[in-house]
Each structure stands twice: as C-alpha cells, then as structure tokens.
N, C-alpha and C. Protein backbone atom coordinates (compact mmCIF):
# COMPACT_ATOMS: atom_id res chain seq x y z
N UNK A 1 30.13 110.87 241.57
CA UNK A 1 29.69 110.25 240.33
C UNK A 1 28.19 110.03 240.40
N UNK A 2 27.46 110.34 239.17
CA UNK A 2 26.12 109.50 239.13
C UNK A 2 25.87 109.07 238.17
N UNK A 3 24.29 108.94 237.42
CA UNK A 3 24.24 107.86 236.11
C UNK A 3 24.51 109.01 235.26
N UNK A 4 24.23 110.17 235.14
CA UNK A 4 24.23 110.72 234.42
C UNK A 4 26.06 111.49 233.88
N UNK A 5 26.51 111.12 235.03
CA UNK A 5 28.25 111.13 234.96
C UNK A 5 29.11 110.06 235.18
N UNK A 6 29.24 109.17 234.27
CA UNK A 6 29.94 108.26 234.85
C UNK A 6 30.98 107.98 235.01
N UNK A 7 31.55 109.34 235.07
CA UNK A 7 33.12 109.23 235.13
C UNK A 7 33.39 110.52 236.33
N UNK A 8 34.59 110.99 237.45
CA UNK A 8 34.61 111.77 237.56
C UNK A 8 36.10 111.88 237.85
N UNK A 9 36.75 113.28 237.96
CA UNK A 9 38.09 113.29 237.78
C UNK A 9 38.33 114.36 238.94
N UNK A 10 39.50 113.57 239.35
CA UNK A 10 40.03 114.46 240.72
C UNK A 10 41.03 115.80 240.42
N UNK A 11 41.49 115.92 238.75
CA UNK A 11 42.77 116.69 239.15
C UNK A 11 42.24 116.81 237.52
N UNK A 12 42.88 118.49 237.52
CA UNK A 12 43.48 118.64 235.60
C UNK A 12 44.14 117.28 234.98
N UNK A 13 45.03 117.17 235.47
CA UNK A 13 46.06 115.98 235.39
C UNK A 13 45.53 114.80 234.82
N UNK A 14 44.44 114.19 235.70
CA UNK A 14 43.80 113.21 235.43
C UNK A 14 42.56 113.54 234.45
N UNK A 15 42.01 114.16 234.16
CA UNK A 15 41.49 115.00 233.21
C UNK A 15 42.45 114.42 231.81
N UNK A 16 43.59 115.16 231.80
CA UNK A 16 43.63 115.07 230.44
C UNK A 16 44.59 113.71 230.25
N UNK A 17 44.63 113.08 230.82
CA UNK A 17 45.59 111.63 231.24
C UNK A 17 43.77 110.33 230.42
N UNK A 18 43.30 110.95 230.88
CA UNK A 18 41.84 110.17 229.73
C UNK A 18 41.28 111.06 228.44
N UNK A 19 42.05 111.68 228.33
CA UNK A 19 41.19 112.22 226.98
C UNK A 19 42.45 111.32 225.56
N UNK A 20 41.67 111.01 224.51
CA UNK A 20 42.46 110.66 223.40
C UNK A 20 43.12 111.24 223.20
N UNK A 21 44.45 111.22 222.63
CA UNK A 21 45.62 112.25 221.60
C UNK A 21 45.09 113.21 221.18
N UNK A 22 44.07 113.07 219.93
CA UNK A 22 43.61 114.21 219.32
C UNK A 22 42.87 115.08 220.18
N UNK A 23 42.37 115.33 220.97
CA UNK A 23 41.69 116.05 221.91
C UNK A 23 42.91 116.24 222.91
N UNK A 24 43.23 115.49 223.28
CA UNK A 24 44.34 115.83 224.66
C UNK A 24 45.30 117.61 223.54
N UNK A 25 45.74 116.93 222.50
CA UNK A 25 46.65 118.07 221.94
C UNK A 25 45.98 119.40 221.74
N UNK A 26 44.51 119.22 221.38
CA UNK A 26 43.84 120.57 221.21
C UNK A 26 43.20 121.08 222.41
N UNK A 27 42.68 120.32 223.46
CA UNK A 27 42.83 121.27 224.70
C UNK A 27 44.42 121.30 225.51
N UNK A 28 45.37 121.06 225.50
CA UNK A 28 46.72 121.69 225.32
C UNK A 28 47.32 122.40 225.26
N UNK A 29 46.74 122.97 223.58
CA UNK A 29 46.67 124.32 223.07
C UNK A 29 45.88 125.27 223.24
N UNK A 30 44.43 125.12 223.48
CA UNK A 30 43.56 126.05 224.27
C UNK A 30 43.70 126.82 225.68
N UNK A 31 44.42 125.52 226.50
CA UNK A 31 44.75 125.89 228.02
C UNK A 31 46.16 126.90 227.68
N UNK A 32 46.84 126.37 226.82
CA UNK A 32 48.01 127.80 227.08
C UNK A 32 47.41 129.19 226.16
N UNK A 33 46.70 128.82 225.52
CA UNK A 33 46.68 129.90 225.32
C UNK A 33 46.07 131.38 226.40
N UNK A 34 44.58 129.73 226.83
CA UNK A 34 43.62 130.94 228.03
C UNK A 34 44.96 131.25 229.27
N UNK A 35 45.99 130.61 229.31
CA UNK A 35 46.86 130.66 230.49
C UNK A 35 47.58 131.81 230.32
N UNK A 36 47.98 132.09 228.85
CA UNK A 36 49.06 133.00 228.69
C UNK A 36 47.82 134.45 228.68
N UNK A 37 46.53 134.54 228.21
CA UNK A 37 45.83 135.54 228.18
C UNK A 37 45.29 136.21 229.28
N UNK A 38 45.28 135.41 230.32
CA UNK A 38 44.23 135.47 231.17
C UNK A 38 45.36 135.13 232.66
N UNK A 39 46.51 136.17 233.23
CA UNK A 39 47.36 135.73 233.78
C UNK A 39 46.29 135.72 235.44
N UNK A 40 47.12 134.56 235.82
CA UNK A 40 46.52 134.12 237.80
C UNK A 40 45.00 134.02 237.90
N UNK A 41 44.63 133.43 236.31
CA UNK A 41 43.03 132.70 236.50
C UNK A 41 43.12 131.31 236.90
N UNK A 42 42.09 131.31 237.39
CA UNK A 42 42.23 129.86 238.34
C UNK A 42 41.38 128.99 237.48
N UNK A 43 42.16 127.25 237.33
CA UNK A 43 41.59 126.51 236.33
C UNK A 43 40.92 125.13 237.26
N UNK A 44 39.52 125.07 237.09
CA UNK A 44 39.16 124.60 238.30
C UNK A 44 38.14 123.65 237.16
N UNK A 45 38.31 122.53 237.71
CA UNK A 45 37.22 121.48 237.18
C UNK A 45 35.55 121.04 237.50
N UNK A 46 34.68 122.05 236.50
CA UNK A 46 33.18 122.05 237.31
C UNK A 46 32.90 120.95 235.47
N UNK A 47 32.02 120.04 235.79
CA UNK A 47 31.28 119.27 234.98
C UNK A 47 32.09 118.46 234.60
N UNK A 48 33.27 118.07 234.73
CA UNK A 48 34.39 117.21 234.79
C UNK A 48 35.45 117.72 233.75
N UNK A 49 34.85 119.24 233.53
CA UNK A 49 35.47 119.85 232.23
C UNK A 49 36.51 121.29 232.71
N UNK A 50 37.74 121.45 232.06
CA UNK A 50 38.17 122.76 233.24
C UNK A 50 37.19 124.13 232.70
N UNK A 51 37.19 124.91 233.68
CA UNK A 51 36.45 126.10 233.44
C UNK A 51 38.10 127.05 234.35
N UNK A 52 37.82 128.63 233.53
CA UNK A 52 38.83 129.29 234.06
C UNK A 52 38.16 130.32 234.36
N UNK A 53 38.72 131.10 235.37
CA UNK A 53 37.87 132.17 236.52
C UNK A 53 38.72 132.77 236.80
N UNK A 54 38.12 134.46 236.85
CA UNK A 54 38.81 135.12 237.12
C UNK A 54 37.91 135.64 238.61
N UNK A 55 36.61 136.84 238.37
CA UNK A 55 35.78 137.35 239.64
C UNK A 55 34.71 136.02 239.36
N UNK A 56 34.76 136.12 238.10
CA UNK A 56 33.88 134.40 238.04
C UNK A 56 34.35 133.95 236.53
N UNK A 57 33.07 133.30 235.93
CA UNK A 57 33.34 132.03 235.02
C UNK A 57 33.69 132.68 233.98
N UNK A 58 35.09 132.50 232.99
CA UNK A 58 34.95 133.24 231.99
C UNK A 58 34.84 132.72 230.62
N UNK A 59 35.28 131.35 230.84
CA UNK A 59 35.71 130.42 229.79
C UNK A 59 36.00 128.66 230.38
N UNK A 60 35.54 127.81 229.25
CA UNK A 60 35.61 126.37 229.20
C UNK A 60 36.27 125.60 228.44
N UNK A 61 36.52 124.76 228.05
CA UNK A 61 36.90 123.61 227.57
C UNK A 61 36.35 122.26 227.87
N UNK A 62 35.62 121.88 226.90
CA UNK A 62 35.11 120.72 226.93
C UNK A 62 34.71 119.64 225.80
N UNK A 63 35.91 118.65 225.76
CA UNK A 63 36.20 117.53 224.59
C UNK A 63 35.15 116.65 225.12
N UNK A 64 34.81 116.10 223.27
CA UNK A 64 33.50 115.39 223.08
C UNK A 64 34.09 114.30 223.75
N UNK A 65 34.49 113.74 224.21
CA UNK A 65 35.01 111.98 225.03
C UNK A 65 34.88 112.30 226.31
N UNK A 66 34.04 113.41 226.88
CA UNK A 66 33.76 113.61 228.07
C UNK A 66 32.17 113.83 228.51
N UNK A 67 31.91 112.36 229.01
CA UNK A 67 30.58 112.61 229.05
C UNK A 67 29.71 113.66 229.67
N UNK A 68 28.01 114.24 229.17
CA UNK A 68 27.51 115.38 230.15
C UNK A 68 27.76 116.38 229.41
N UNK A 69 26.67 116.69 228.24
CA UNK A 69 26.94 118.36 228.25
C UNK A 69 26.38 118.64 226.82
N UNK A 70 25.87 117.41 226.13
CA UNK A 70 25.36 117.71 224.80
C UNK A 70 26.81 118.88 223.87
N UNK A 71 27.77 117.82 223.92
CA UNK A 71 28.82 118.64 223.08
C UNK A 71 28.54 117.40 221.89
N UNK A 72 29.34 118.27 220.64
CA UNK A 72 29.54 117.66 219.38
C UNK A 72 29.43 116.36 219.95
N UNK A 73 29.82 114.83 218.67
CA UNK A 73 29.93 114.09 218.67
C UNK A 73 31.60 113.87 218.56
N UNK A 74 32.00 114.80 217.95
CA UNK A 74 34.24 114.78 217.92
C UNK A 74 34.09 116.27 218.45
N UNK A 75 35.40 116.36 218.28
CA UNK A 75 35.76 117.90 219.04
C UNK A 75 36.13 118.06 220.15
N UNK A 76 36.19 119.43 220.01
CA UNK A 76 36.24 119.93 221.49
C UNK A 76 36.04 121.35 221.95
N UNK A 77 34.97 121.54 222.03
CA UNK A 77 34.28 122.70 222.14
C UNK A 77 35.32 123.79 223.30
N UNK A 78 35.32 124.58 222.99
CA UNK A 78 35.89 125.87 223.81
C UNK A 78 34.17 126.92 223.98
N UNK A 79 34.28 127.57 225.60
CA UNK A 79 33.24 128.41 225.56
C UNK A 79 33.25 129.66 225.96
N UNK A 80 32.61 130.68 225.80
CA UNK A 80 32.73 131.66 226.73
C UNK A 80 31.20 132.15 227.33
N UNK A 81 31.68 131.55 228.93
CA UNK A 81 30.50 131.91 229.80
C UNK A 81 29.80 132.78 229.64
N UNK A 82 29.81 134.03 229.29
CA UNK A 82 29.33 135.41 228.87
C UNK A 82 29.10 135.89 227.42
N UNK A 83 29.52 134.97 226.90
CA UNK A 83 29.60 134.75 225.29
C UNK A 83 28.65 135.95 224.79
N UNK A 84 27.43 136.11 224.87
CA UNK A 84 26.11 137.00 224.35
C UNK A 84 26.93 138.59 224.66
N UNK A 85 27.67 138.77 225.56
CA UNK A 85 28.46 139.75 225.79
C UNK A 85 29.43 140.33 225.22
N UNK A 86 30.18 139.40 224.03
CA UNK A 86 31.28 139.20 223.42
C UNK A 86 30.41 140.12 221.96
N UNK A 87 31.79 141.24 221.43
CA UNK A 87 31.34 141.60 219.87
C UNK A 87 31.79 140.48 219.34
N UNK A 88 30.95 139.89 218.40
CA UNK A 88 31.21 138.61 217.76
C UNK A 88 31.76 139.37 216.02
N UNK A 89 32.91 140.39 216.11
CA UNK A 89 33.24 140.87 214.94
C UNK A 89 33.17 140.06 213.69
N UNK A 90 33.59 139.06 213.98
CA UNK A 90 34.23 138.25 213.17
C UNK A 90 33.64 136.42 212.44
N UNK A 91 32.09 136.48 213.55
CA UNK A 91 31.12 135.97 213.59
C UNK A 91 31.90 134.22 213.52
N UNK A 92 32.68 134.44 214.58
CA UNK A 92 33.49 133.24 214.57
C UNK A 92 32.76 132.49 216.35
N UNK A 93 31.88 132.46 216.54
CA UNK A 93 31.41 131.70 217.97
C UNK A 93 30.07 131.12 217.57
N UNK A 94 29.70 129.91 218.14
CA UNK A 94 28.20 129.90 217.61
C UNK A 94 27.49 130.22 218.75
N UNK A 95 26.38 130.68 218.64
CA UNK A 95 25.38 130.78 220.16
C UNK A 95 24.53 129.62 220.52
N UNK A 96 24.42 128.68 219.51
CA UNK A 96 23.63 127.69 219.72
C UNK A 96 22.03 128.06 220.14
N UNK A 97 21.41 127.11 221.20
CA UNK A 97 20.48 127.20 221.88
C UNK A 97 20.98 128.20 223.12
N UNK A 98 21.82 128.20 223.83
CA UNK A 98 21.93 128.48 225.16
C UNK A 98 22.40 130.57 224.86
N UNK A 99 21.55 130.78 225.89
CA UNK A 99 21.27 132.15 226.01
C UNK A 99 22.45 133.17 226.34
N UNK A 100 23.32 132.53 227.40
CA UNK A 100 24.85 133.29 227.74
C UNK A 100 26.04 133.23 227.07
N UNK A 101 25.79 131.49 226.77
CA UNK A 101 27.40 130.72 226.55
C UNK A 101 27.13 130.70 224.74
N UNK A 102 28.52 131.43 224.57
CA UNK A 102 28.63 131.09 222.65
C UNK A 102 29.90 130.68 222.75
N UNK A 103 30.23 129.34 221.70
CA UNK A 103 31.05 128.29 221.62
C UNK A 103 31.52 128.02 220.07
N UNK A 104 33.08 127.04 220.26
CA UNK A 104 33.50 127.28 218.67
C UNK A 104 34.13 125.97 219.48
N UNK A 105 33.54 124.96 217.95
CA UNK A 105 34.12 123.85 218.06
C UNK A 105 35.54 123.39 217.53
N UNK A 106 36.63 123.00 217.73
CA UNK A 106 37.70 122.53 216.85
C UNK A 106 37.86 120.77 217.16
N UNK A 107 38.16 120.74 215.69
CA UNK A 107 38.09 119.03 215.26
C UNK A 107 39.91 118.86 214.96
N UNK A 108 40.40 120.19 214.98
CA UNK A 108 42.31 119.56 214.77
C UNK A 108 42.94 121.06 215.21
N UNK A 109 44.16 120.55 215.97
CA UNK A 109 45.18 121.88 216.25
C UNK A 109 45.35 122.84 214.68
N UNK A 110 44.99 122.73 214.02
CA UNK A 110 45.05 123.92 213.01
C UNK A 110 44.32 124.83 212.88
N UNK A 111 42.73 124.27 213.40
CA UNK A 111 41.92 124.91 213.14
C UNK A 111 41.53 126.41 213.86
N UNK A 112 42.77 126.10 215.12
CA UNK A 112 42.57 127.49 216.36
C UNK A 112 43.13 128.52 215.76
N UNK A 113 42.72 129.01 215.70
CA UNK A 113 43.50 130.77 215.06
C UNK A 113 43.72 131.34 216.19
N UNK A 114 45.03 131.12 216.37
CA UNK A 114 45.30 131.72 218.04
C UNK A 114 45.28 133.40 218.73
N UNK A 115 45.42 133.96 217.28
CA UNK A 115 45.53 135.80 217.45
C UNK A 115 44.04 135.54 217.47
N UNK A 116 43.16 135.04 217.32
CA UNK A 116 41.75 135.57 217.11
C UNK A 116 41.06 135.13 218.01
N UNK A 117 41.43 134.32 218.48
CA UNK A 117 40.64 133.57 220.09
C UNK A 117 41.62 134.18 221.28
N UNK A 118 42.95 134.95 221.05
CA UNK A 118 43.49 135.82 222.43
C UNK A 118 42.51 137.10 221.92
N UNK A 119 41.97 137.90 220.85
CA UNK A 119 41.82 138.99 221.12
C UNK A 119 40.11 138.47 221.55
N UNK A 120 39.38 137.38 221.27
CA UNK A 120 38.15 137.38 222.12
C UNK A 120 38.11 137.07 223.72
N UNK A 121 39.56 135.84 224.11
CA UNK A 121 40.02 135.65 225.37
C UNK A 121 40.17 137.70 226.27
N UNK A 122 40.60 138.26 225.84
CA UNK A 122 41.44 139.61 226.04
C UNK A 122 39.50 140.35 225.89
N UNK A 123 38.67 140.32 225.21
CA UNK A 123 37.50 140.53 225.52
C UNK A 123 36.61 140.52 226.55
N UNK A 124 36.88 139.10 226.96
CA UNK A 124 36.15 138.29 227.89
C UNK A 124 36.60 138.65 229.41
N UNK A 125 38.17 138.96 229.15
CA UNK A 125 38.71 139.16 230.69
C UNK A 125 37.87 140.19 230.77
N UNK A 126 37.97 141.69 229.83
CA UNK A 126 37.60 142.97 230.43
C UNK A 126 36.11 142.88 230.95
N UNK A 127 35.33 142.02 229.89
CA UNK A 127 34.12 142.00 230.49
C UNK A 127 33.97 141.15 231.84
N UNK A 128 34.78 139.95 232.50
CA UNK A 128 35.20 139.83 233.73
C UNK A 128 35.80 141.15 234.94
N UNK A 129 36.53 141.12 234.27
CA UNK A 129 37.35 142.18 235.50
C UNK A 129 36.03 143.80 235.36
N UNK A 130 34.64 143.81 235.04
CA UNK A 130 33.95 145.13 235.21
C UNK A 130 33.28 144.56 235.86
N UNK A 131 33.27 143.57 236.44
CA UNK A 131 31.92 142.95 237.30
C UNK A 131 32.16 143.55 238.62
C-alpha cells in the first residue's frame, strides 16, 4: 500500500467482495466474457485492477470505486493494452490521451454488446498470440 493507493487487494475474490453492486455486476460480465474468449489466460491483479494475459497484457478491467488510474468518475472502464493495434471498425473504443491503451467505458450491464467486444476480445488475442 502507499498514499497514492490506499487500498490493496490480495485475491480476485477480494477485489470484487469491495466493489459496489453496480460495478461488481458489470465487471462479472466482462470477466466471463474475456474468460470465455480468451481460453487459459491468466487473470492476475496489477494496479489493484485484474489485467488478463496471455504472452503478455491483453486486456483490463477497472471500476471507478477503485482508487489510481484517472478512470471515469462512475463506471467501469474495460481496456485493451494494445488498443492502437486494434481495427477500431466500429469506432466503439476511445483512445483518450494514452498512446497504446484504447478503452470503453460502461455505466450498466446493458450497455456491453457482448458479440462486439468478443469479436475485438478475438482481435486482441491474435494480436497477442503473434508476439
């Protein structure tokens, strides 16, 4: 822990055992989905947020009630590490400021369009697995 983290979490488990309802349910639904896309990626907690890896980083999750990281003020941002890499067909990711990582915020389980974030998940692996 430091000032700038003042929280830190030992386990997924405990992770989402502090996040509110509304966030707990929409990363929920994010994790099965990256789970079912992305089979024997390892879900490992870097910034107190899970990140999933395959040869490396491919994707995040990180709800605004988790301090560290200049996310929204609600939400819960989903990312993809390589994002700038991604055809953004559908111009559904934002790039923000940050040069690699492009991110799409959701504020309620409806808002995930799940065929459209597995075929960018299903993107992201291939551009993983060519490294």
């Amino acid at each position: 822990m430091n000032s700038l983290q003042p929280i830190r979490f030992n386990s997924v488990k405990e992770f989402l055992d502090y996040l509110p309802e509304n966030e707990r349910t929409i990363v929920n639904i994010l994790r099965s989905v990256v789970l079912e896309m992305i089979p024997g990626c390892r879900e490992k907690l870097a910034y107190n947020v899970p990140f999933f890896y395959k040869k490396s980083r491919i994707c995040f999750i990180w709800p605004s009630s988790v301090p560290w990281g200049n996310v929204a003020l609600q939400g819960v941002q989903f990312g993809f590490c390589k994002g700038y890499l991604l055809n953004d067909r559908a111009g559904y990711l934002d790039k923000g400021s940050r040069k690699e990582v492009s991110t799409r915020t959701f504020f309620s389980p409806d808002e995930i369009d799940t065929d459209l974030l597995k075929s960018y998940l299903y993107d992201a692996f291939l551009i993983d697995s060519c490294k």
